[in-house]
PDB file of N, CA and C in Angstrom:
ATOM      1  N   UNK A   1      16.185  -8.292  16.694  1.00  0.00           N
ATOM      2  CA  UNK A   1      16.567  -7.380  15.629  1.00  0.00           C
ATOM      3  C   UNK A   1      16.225  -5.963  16.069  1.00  0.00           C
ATOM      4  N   UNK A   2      16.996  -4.955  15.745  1.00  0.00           N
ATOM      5  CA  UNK A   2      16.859  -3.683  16.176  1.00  0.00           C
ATOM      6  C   UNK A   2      17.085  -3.207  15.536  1.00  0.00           C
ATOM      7  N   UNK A   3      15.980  -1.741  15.325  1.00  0.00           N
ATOM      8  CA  UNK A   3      16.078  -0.912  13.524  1.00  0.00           C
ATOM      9  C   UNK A   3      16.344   0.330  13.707  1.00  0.00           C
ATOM     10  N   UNK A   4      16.734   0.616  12.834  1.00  0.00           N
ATOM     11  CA  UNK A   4      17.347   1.879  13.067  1.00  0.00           C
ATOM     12  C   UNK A   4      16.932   2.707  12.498  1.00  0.00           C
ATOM     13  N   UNK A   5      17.260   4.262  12.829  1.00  0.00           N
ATOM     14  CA  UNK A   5      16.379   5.646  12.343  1.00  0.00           C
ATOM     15  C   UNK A   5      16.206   5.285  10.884  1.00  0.00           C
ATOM     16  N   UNK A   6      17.035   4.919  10.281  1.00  0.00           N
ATOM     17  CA  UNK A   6      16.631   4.325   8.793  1.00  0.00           C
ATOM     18  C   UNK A   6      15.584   3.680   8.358  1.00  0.00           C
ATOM     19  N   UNK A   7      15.687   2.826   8.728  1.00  0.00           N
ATOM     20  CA  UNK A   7      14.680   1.853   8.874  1.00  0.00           C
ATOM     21  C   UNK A   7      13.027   2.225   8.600  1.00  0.00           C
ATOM     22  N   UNK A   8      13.192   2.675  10.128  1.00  0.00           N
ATOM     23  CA  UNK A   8      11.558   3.090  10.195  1.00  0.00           C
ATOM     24  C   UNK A   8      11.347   4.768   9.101  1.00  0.00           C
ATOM     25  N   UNK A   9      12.481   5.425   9.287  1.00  0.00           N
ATOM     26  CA  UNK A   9      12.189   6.237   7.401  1.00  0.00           C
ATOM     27  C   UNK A   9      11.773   5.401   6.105  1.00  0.00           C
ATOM     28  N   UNK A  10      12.496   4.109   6.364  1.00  0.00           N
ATOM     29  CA  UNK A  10      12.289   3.888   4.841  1.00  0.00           C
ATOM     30  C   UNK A  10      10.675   3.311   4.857  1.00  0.00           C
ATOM     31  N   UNK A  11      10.712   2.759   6.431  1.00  0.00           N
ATOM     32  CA  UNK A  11       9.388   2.001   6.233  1.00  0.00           C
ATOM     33  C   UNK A  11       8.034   2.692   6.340  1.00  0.00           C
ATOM     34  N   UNK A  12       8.625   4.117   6.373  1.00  0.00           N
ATOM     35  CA  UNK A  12       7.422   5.032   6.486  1.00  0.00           C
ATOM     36  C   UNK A  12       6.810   5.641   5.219  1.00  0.00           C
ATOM     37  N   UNK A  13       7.889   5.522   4.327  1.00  0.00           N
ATOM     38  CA  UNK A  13       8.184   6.328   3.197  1.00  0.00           C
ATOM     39  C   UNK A  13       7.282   4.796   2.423  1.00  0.00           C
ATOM     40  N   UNK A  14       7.205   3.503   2.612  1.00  0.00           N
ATOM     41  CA  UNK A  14       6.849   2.824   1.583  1.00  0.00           C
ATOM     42  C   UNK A  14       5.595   2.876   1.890  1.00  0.00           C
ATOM     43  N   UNK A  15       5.091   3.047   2.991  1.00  0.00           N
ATOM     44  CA  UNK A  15       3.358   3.355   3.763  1.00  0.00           C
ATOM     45  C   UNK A  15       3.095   4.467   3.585  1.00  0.00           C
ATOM     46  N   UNK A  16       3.556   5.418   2.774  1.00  0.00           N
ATOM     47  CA  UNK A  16       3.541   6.864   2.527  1.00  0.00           C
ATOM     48  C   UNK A  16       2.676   7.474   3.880  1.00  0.00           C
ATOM     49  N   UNK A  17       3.868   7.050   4.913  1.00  0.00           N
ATOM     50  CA  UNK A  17       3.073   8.027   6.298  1.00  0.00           C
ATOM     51  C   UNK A  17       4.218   9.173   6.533  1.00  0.00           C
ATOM     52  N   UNK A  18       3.600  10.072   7.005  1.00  0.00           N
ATOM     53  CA  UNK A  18       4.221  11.315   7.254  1.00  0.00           C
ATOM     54  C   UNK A  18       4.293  11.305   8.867  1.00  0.00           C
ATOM     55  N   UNK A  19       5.813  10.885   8.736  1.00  0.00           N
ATOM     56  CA  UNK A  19       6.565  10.826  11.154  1.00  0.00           C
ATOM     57  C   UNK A  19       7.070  12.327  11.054  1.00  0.00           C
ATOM     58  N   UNK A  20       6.780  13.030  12.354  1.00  0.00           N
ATOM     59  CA  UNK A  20       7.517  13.882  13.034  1.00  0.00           C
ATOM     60  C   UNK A  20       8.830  13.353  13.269  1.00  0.00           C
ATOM     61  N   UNK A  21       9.425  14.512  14.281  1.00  0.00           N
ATOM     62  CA  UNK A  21      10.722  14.201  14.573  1.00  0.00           C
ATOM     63  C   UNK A  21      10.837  13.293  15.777  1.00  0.00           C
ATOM     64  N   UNK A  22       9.699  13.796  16.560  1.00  0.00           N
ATOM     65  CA  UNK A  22       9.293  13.083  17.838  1.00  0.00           C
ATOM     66  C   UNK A  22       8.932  11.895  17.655  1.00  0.00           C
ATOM     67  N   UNK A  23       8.209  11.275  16.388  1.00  0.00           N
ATOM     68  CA  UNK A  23       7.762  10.254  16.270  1.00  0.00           C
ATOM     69  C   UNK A  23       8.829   9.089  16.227  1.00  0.00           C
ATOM     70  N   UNK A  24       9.539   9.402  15.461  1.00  0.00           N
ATOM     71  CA  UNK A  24      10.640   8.481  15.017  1.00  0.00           C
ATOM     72  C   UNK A  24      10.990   7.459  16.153  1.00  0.00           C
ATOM     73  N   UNK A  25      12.003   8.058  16.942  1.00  0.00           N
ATOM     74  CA  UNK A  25      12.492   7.533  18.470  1.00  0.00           C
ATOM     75  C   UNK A  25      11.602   6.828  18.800  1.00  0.00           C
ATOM     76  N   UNK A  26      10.331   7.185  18.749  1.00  0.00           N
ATOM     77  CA  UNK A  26       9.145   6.061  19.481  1.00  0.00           C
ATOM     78  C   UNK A  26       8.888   5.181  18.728  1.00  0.00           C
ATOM     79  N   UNK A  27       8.684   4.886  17.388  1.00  0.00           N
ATOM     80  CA  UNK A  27       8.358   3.762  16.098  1.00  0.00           C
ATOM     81  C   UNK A  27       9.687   2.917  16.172  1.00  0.00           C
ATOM     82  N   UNK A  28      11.032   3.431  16.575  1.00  0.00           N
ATOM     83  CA  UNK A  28      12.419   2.744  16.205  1.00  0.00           C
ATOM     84  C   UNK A  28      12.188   1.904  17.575  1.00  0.00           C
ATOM     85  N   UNK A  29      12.086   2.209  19.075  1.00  0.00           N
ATOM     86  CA  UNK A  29      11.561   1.602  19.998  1.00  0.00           C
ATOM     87  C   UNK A  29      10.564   0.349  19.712  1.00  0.00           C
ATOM     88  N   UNK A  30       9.571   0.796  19.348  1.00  0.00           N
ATOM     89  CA  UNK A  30       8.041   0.126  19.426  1.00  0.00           C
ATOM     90  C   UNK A  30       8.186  -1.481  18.419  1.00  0.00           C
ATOM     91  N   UNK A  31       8.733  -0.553  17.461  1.00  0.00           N
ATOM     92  CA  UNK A  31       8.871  -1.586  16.241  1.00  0.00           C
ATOM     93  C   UNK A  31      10.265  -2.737  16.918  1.00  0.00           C
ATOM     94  N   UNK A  32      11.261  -2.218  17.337  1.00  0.00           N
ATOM     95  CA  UNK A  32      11.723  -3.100  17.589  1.00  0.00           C
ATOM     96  C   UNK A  32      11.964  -3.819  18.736  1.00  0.00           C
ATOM     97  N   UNK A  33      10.814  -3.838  19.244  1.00  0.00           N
ATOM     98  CA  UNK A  33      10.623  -4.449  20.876  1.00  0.00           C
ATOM     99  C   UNK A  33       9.590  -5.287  20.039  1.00  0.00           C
ATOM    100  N   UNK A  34       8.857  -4.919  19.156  1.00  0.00           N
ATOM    101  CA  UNK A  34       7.650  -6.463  18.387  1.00  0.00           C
ATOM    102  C   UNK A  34       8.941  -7.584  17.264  1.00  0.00           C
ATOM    103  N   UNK A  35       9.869  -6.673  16.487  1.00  0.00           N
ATOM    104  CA  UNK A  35      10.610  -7.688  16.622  1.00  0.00           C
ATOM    105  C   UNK A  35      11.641  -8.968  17.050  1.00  0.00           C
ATOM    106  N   UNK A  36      12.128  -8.000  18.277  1.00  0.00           N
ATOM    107  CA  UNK A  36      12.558  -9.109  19.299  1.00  0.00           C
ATOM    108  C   UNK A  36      11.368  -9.920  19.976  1.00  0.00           C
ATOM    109  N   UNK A  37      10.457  -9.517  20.118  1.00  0.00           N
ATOM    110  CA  UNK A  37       9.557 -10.457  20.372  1.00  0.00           C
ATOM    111  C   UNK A  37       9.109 -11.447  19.073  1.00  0.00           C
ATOM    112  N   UNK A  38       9.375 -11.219  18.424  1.00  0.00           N
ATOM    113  CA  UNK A  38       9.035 -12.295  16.783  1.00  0.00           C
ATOM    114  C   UNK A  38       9.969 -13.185  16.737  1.00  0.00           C
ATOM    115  N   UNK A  39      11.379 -12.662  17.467  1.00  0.00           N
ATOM    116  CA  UNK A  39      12.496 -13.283  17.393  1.00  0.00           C
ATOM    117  C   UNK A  39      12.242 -14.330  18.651  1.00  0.00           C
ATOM    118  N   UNK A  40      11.911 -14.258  19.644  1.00  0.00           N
ATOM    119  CA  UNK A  40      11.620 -14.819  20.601  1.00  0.00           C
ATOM    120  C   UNK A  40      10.506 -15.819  20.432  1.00  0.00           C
ATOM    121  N   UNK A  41       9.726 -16.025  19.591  1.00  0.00           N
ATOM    122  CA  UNK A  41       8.911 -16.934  19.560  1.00  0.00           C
ATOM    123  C   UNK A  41       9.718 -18.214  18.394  1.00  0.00           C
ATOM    124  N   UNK A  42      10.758 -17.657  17.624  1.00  0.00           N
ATOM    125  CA  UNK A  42      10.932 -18.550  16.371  1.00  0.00           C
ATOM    126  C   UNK A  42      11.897 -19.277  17.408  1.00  0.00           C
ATOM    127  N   UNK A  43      12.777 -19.116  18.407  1.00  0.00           N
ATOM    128  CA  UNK A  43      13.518 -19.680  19.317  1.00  0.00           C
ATOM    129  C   UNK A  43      12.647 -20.947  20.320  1.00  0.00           C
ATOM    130  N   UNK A  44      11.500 -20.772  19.834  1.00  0.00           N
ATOM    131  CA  UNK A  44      10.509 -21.699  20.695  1.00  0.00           C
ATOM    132  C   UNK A  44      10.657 -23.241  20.056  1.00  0.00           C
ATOM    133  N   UNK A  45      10.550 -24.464  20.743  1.00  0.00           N
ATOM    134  CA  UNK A  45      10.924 -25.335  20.122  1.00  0.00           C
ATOM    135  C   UNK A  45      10.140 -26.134  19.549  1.00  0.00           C
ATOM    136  N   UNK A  46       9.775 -26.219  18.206  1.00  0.00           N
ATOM    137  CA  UNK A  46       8.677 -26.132  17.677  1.00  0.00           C
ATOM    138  C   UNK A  46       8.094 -27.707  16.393  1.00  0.00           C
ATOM    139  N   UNK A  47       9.610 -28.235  16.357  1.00  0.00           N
ATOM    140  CA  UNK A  47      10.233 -29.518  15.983  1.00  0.00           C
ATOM    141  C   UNK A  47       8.991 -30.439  15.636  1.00  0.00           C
ATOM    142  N   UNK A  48       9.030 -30.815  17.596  1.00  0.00           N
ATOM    143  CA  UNK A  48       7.688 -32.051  17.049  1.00  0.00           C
ATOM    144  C   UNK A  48       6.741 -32.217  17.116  1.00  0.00           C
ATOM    145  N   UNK A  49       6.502 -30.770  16.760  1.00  0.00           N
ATOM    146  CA  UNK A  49       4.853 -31.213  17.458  1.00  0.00           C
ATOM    147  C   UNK A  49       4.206 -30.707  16.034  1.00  0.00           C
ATOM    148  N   UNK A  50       2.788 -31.637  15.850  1.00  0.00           N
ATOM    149  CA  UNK A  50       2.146 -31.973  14.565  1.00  0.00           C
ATOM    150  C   UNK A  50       1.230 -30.954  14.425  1.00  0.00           C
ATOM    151  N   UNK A  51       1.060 -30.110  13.189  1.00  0.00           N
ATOM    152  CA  UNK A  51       0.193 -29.829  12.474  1.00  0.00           C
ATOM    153  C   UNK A  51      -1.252 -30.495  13.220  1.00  0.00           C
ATOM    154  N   UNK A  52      -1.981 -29.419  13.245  1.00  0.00           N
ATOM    155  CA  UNK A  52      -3.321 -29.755  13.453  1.00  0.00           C
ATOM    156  C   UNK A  52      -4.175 -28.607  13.327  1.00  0.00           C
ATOM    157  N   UNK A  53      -5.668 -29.629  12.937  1.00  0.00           N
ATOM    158  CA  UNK A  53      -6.588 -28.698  11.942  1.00  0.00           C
ATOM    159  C   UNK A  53      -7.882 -27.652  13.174  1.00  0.00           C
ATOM    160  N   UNK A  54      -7.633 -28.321  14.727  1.00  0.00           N
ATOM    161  CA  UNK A  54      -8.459 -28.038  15.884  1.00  0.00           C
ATOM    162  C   UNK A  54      -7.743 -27.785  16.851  1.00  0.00           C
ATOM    163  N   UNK A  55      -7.576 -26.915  18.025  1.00  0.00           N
ATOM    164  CA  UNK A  55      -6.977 -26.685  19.206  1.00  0.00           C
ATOM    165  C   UNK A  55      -7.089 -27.813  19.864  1.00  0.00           C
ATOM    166  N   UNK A  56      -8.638 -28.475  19.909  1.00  0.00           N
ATOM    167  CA  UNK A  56      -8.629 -29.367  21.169  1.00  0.00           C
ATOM    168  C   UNK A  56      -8.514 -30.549  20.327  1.00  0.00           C
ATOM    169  N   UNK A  57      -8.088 -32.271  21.340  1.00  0.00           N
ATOM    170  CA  UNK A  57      -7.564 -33.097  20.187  1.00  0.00           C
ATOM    171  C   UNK A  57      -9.183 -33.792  20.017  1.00  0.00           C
ATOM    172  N   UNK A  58      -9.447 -34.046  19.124  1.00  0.00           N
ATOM    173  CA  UNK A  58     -10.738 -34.943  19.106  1.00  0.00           C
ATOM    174  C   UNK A  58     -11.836 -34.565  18.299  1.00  0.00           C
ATOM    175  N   UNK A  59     -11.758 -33.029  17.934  1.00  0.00           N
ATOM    176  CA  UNK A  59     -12.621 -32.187  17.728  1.00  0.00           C
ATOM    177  C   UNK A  59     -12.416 -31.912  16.260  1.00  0.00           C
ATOM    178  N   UNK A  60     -13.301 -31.626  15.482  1.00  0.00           N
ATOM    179  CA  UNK A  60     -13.706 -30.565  14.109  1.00  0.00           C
ATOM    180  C   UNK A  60     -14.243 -29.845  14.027  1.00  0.00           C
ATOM    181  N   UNK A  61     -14.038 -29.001  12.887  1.00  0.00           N
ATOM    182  CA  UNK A  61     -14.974 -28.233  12.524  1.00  0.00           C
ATOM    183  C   UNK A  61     -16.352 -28.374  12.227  1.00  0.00           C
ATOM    184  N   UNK A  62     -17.274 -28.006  12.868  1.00  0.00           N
ATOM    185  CA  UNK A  62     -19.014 -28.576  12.481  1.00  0.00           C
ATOM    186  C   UNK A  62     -19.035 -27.189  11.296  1.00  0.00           C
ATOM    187  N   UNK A  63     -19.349 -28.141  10.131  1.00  0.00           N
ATOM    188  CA  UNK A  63     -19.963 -27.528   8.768  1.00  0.00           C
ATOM    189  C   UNK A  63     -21.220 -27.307   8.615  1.00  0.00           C
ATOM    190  N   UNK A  64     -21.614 -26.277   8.152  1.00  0.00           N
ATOM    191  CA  UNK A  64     -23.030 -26.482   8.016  1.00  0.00           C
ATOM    192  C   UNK A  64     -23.576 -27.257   6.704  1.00  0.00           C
ATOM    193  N   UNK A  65     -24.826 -27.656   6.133  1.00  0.00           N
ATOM    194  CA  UNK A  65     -25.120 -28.076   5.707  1.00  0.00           C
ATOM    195  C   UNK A  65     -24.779 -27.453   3.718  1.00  0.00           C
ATOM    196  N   UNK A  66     -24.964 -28.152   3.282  1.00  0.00           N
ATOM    197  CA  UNK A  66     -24.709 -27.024   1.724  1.00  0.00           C
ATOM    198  C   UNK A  66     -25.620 -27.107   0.742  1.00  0.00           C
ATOM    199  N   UNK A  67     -26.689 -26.379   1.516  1.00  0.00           N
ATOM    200  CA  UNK A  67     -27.756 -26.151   1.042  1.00  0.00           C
ATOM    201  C   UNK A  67     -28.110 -24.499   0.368  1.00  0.00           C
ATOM    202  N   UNK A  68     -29.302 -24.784  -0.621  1.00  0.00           N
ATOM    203  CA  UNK A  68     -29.728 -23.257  -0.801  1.00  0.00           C
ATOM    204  C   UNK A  68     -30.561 -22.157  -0.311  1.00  0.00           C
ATOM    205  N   UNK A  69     -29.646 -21.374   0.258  1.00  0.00           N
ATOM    206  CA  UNK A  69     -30.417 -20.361   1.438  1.00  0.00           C
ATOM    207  C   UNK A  69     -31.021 -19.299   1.080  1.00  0.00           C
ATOM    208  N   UNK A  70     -30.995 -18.929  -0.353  1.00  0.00           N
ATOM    209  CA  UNK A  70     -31.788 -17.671  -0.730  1.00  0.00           C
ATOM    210  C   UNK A  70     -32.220 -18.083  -2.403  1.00  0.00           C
ATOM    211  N   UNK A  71     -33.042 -17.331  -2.567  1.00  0.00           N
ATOM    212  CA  UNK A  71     -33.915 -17.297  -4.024  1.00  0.00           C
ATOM    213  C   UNK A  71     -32.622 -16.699  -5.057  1.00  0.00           C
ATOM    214  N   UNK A  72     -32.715 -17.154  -5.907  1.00  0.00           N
ATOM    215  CA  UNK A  72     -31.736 -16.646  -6.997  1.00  0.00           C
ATOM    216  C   UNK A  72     -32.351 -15.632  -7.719  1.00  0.00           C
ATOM    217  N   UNK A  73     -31.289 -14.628  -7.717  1.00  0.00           N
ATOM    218  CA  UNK A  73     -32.029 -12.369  -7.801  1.00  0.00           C
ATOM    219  C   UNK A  73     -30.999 -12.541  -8.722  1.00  0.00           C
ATOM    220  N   UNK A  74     -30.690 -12.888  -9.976  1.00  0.00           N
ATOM    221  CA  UNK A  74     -29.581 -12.443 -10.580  1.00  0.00           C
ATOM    222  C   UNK A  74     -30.171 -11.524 -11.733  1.00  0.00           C
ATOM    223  N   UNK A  75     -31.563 -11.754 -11.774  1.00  0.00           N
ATOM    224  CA  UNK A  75     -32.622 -10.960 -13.276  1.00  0.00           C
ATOM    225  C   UNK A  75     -32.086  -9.589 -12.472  1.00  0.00           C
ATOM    226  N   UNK A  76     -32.710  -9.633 -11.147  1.00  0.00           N
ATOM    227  CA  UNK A  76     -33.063  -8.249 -10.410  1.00  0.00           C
ATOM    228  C   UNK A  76     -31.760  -7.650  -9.933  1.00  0.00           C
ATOM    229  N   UNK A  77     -30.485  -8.163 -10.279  1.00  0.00           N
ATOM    230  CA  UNK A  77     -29.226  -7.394 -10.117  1.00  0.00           C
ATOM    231  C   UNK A  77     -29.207  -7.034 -11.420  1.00  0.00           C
ATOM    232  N   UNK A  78     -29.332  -7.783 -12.587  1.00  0.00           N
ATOM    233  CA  UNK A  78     -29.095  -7.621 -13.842  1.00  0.00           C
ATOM    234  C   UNK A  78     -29.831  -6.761 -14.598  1.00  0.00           C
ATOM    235  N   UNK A  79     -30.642  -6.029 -13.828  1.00  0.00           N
ATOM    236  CA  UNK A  79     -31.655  -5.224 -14.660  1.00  0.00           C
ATOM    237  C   UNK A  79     -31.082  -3.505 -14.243  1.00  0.00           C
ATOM    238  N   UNK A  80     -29.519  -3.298 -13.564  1.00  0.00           N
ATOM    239  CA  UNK A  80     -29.016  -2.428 -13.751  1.00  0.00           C
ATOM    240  C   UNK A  80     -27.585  -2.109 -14.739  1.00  0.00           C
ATOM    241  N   UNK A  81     -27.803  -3.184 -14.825  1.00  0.00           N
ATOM    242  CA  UNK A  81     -26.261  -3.389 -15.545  1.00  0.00           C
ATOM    243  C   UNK A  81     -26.016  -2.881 -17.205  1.00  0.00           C
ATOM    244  N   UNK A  82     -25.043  -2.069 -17.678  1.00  0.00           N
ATOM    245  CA  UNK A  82     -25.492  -1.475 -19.119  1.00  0.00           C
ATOM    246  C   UNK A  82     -25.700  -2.580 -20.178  1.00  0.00           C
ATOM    247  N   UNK A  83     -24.877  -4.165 -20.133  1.00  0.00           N
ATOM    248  CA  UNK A  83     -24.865  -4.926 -21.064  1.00  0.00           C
ATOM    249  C   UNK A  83     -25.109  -6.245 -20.399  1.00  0.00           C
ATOM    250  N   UNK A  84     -25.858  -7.095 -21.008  1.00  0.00           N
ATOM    251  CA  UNK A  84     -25.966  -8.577 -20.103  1.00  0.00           C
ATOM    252  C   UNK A  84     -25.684  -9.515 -21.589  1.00  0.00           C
ATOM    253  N   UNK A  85     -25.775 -10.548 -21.181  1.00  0.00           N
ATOM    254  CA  UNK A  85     -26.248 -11.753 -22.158  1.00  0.00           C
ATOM    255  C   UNK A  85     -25.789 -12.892 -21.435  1.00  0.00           C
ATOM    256  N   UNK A  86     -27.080 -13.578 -21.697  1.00  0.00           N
ATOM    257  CA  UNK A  86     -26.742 -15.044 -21.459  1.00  0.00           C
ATOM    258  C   UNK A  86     -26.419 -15.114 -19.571  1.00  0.00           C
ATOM    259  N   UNK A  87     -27.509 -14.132 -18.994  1.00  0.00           N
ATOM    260  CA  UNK A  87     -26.738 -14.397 -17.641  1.00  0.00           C
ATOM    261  C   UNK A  87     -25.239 -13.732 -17.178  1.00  0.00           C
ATOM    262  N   UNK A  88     -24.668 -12.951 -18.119  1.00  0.00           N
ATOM    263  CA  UNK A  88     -23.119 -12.802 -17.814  1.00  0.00           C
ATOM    264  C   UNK A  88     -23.256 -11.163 -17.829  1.00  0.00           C
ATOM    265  N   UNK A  89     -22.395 -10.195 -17.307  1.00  0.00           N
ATOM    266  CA  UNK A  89     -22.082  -9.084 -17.327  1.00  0.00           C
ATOM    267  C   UNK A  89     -21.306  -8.875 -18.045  1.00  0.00           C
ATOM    268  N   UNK A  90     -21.441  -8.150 -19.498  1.00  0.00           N
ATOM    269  CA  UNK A  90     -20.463  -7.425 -20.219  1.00  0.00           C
ATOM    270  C   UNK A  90     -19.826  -6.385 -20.183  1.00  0.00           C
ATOM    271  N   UNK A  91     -18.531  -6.531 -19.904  1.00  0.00           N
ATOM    272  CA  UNK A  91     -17.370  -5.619 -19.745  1.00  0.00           C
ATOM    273  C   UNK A  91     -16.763  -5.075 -21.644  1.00  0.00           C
ATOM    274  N   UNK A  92     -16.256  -3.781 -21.108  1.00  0.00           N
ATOM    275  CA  UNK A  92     -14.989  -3.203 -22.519  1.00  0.00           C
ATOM    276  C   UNK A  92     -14.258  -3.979 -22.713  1.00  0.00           C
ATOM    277  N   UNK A  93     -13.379  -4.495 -23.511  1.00  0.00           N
ATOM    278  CA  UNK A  93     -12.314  -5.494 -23.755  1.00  0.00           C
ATOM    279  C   UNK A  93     -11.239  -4.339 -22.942  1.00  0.00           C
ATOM    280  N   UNK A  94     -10.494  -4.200 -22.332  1.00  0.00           N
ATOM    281  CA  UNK A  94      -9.552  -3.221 -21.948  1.00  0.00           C
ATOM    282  C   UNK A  94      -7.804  -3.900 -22.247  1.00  0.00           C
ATOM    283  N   UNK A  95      -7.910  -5.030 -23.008  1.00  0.00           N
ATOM    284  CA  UNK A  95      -6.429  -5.552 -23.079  1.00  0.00           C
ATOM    285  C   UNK A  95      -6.259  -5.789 -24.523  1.00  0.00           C
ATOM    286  N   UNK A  96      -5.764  -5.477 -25.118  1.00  0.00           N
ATOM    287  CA  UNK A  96      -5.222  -6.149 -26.555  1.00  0.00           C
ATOM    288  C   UNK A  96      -4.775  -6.910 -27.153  1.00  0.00           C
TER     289      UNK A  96
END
């Protein structure tokens, strides 16, 4: 796919970035040498080969244990907060 001076305007304009004139020519290039390369990988044949959760075959993820690793500070967060109760942080209602 190859984009055109358009293109990379519009796509500059939605990233609210500000291109020179010089810039352009080089982003319309750049950008569309990564999409022919995007295009080039979906052409890869990709059919049968299975989903898998590890690179190597045999292997998992080692989990750690699910245990409790720190003292529970929720008084000592909560003792800045303008409204508490019950453990919870009270917010404005902001919806109607």
């Amino acid at each position: 796919m190859s984009l055109s001076r358009a293109d990379i305007e519009n796509i500059a304009r939605l990233a609210r970035l500000e291109l020179t004139e010089a810039e352009i020519p080089v982003y319309v290039d750049s950008l569309s040498k990564i999409f022919a390369f995007v295009g080039e990988l979906d052409r890869a044949p990709t059919g049968d080969i299975a989903p898998m959760a590890h690179p190597l075959p045999g292997l998992a993820q080692r989990l750690r244990a699910d245990e409790v690793s720190e003292a529970n500070r929720r008084d000592t967060y909560q003792k800045n907060a303008p409204q508490v109760e019950a453990g919870l942080y009270l917010v404005p209602k902001v919806i109607e």
